[in-house]
Protein backbone atom coordinates (compact mmCIF):
# COMPACT_ATOMS: atom_id res chain seq x y z
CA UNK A 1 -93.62 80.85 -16.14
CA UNK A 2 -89.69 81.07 -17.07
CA UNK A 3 -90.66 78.50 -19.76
CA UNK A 4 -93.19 80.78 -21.72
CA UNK A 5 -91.35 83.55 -21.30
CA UNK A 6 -88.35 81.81 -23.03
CA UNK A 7 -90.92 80.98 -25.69
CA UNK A 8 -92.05 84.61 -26.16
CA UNK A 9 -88.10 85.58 -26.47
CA UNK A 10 -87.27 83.44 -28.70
CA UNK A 11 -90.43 84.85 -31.31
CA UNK A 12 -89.73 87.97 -30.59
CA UNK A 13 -85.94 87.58 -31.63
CA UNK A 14 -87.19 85.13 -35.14
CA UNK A 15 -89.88 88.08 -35.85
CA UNK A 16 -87.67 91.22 -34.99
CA UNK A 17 -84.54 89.93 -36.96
CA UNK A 18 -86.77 88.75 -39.96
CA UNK A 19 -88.57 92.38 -40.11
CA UNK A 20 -85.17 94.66 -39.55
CA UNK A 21 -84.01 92.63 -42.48
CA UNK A 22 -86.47 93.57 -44.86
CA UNK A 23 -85.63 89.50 -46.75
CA UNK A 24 -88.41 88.01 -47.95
CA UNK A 25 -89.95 85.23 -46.51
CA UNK A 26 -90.01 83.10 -49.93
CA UNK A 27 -86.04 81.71 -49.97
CA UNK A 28 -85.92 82.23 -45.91
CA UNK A 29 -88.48 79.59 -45.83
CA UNK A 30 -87.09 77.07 -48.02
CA UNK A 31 -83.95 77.83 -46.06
CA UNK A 32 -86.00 76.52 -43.01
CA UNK A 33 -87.06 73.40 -44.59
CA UNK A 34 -83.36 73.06 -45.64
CA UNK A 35 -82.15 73.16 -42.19
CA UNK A 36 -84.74 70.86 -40.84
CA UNK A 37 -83.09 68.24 -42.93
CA UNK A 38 -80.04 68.87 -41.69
CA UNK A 39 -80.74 68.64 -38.43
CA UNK A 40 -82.35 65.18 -39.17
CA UNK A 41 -79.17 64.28 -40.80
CA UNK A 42 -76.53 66.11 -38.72
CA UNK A 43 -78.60 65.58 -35.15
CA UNK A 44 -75.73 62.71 -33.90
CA UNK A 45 -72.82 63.99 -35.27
CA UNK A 46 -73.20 67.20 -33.97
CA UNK A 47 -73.79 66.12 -30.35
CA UNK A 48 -70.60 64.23 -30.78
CA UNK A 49 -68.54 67.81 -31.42
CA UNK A 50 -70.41 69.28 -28.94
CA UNK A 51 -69.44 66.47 -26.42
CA UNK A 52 -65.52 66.33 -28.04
CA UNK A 53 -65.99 70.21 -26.94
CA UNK A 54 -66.89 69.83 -23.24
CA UNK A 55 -70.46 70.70 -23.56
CA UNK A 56 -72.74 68.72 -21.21
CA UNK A 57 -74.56 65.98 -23.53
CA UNK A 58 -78.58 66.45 -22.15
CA UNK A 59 -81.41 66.95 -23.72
CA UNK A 60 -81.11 70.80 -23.37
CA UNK A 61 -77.81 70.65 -25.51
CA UNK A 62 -79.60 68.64 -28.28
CA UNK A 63 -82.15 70.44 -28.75
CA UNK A 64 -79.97 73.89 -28.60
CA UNK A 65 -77.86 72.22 -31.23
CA UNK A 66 -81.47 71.03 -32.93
CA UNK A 67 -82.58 74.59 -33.12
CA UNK A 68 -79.21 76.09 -34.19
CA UNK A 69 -78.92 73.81 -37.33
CA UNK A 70 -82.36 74.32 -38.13
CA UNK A 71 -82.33 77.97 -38.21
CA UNK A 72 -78.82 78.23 -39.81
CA UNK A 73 -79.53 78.22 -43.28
CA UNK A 74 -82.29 81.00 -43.20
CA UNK A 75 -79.56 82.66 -40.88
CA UNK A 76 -77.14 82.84 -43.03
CA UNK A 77 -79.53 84.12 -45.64
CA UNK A 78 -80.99 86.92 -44.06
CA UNK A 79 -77.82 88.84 -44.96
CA UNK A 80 -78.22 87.60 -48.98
CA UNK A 81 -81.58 87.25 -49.74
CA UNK A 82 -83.80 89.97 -51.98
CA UNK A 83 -85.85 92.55 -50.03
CA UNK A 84 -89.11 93.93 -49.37
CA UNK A 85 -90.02 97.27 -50.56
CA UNK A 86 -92.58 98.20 -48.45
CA UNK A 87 -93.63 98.19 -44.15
CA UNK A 88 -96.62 95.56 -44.73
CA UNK A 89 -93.93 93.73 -46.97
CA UNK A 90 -91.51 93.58 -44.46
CA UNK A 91 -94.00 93.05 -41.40
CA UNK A 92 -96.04 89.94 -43.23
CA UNK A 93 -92.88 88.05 -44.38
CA UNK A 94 -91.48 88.36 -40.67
CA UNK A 95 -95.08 86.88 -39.51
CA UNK A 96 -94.77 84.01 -42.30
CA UNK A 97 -91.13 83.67 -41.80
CA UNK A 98 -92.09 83.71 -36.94
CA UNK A 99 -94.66 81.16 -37.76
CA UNK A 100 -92.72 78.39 -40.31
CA UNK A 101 -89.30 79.18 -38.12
CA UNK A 102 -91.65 78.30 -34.81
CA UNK A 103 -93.23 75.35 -36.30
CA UNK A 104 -89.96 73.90 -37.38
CA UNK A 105 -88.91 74.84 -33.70
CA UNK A 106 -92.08 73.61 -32.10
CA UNK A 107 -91.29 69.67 -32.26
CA UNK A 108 -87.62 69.95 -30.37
CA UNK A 109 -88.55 72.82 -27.92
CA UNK A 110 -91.68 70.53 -26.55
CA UNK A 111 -89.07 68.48 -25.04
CA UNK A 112 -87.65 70.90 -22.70
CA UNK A 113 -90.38 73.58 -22.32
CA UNK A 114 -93.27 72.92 -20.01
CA UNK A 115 -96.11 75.01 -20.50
CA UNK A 116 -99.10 74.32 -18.01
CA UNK A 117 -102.69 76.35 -18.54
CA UNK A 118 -103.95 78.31 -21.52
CA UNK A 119 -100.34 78.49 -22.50
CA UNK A 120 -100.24 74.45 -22.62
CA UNK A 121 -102.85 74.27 -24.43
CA UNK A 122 -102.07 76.83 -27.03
CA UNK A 123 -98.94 74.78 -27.59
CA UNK A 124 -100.33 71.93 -27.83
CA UNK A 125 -102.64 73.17 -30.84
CA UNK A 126 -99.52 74.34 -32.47
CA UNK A 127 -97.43 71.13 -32.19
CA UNK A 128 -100.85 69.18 -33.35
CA UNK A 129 -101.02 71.83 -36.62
CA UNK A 130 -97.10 71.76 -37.09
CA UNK A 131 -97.34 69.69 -40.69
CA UNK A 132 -99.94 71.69 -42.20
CA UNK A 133 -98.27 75.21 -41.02
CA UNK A 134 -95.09 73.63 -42.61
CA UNK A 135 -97.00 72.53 -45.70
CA UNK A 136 -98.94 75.23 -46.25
CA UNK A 137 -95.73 77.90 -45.46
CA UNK A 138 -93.52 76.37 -47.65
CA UNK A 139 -96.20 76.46 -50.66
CA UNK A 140 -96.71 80.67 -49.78
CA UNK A 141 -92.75 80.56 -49.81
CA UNK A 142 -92.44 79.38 -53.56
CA UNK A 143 -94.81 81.56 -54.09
CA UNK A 144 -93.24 84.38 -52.80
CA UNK A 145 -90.04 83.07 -54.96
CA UNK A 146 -92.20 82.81 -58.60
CA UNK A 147 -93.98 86.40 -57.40
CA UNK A 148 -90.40 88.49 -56.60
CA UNK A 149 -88.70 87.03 -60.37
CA UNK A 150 -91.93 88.11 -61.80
CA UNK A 151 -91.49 91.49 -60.16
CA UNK A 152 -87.74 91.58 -60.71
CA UNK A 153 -88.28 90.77 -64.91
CA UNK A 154 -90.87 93.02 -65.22
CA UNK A 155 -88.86 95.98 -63.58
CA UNK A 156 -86.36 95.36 -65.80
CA UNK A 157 -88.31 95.57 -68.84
CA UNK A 158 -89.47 98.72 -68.20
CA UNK A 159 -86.13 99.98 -67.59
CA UNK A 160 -85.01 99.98 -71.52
């Protein structure tokens, strides 16, 4: 039970710091995909620091570390990026933003959460449909990119 409730904390958290925000989901996306690479690439050498730190090297540290790293580039972005006008703005790129962030998340976290039931199941959909929520986010996120220039040009058009 402690397991899905971590779960459920953790969305939460993605989904309310995405929507009080306001950034759209387009470059917070690709920011995602950016930090999934690193933490492919920086995975080893940032258990070493944690380890040269006194933090307890165990699969709970990795995939803290795993998760951190992952999520850093779109964190660091949700302070820069461009805004959304509008509530339904701001609530669907928080959705799109929850559900790539979670998929990224999905693959490390199903190493140390154990979710038994409807709840294990569930999860075990989502870790099965991981690559095509990736995929298919990360295509709605360049879109979202080409859509907010267009916007952003054509505003400033009709300024002059």
């Amino acid at each position: 039970m402690s397991d899905l409730v971590i779960c459920i904390v953790v969305v939460l958290a993605i989904f309310s710091l995405a929507y009080m925000t306001k950034r759209r989901f387009g470059l917070l996306g690709l920011a995602l995909a950016a930090g999934s690479i690193m933490s492919n690439v920086w995975a080893y050498e940032a258990g070493l620091i944690a380890g040269a730190l006194g933090f307890p090297l165990n699969l709970l540290t990795s995939t803290i570390i795993l998760a951190v790293i992952t999520l850093l580039p779109a964190g660091l972005l949700l302070s820069r990026a461009k805004t959304y006008k509008t509530n339904l703005g701001r609530l669907a790129g928080a959705a799109l933003f929850t559900i790539v962030a979670v998929a990224f998340l999905i693959e490390p976290f199903s190493r140390i959460f154990i979710l038994q039931g409807s709840a294990g199941q569930f999860y075990q959909q989502l870790l099965g449909y991981k690559d095509l929520i990736i995929g298919v986010g990360l295509i709605v996120a360049i879109l979202d990119l080409f859509f907010a220039k267009t916007t952003e040009s054509s505003e400033k058009k009709h300024e002059h």
